[in-house]
Protein backbone atom coordinates (compact mmCIF):
# COMPACT_ATOMS: atom_id res chain seq x y z
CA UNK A 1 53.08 124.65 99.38
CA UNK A 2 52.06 121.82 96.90
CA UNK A 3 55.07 121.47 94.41
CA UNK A 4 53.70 118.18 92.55
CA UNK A 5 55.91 115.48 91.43
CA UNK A 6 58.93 117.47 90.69
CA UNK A 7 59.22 118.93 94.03
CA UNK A 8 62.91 117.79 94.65
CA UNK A 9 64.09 118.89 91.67
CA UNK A 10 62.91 122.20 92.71
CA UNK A 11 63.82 122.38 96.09
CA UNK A 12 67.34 121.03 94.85
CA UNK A 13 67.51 123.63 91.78
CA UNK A 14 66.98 126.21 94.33
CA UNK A 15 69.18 125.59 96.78
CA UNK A 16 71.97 125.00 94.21
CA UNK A 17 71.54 128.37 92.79
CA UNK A 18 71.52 129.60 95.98
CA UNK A 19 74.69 128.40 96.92
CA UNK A 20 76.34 129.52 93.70
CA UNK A 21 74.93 132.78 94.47
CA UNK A 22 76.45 132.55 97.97
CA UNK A 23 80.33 131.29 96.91
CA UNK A 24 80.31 134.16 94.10
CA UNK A 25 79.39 136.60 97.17
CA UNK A 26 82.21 135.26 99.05
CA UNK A 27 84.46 135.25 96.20
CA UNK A 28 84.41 138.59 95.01
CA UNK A 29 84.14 139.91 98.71
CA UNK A 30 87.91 137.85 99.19
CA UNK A 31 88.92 138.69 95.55
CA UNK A 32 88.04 142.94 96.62
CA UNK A 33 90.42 142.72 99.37
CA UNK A 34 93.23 140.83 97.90
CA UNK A 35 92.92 143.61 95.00
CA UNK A 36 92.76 146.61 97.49
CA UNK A 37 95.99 144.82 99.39
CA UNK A 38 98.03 144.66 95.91
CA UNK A 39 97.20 148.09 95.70
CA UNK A 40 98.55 149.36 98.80
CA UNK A 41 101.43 147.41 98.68
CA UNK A 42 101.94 148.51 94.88
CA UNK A 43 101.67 152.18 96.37
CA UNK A 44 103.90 151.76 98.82
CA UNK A 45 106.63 150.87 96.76
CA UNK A 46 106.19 153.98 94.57
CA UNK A 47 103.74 152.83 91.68
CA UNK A 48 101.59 155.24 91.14
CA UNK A 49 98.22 154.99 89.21
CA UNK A 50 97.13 156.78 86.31
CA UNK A 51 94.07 157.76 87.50
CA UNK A 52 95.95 159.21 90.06
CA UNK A 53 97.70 162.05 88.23
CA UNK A 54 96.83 165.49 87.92
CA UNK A 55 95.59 167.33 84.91
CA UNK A 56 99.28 169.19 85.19
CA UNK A 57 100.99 166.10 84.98
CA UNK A 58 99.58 164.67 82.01
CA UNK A 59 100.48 167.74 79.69
């Protein structure tokens, strides 16, 4: 695949985005389940969400 003079720059822009792309992945993957953790823990110590609640709650 003939990429002419700039073909490093290419090949380079590339594989830099896909990395970024990559370490995001990863990131919010970790990020989910360091969230989801908090959450248990926050429910286990009686925190309740809001979300959570029933309509009979509320009134």
């Amino acid at each position: 695949m003939p990429l002419g003079p700039y073909a490093s720059f290419i090949v380079t822009s590339y594989t830099l985005v896909v990395a970024v792309v990559l370490i995001l992945i990863v990131w919010i993957a970790v990020d989910y389940r360091r969230q989801k953790a908090r959450l248990r823990e926050l429910e286990a110590s009686g925190v309740v969400r809001r979300s959570g609640r029933s309509a009979a709650d509320i009134r």
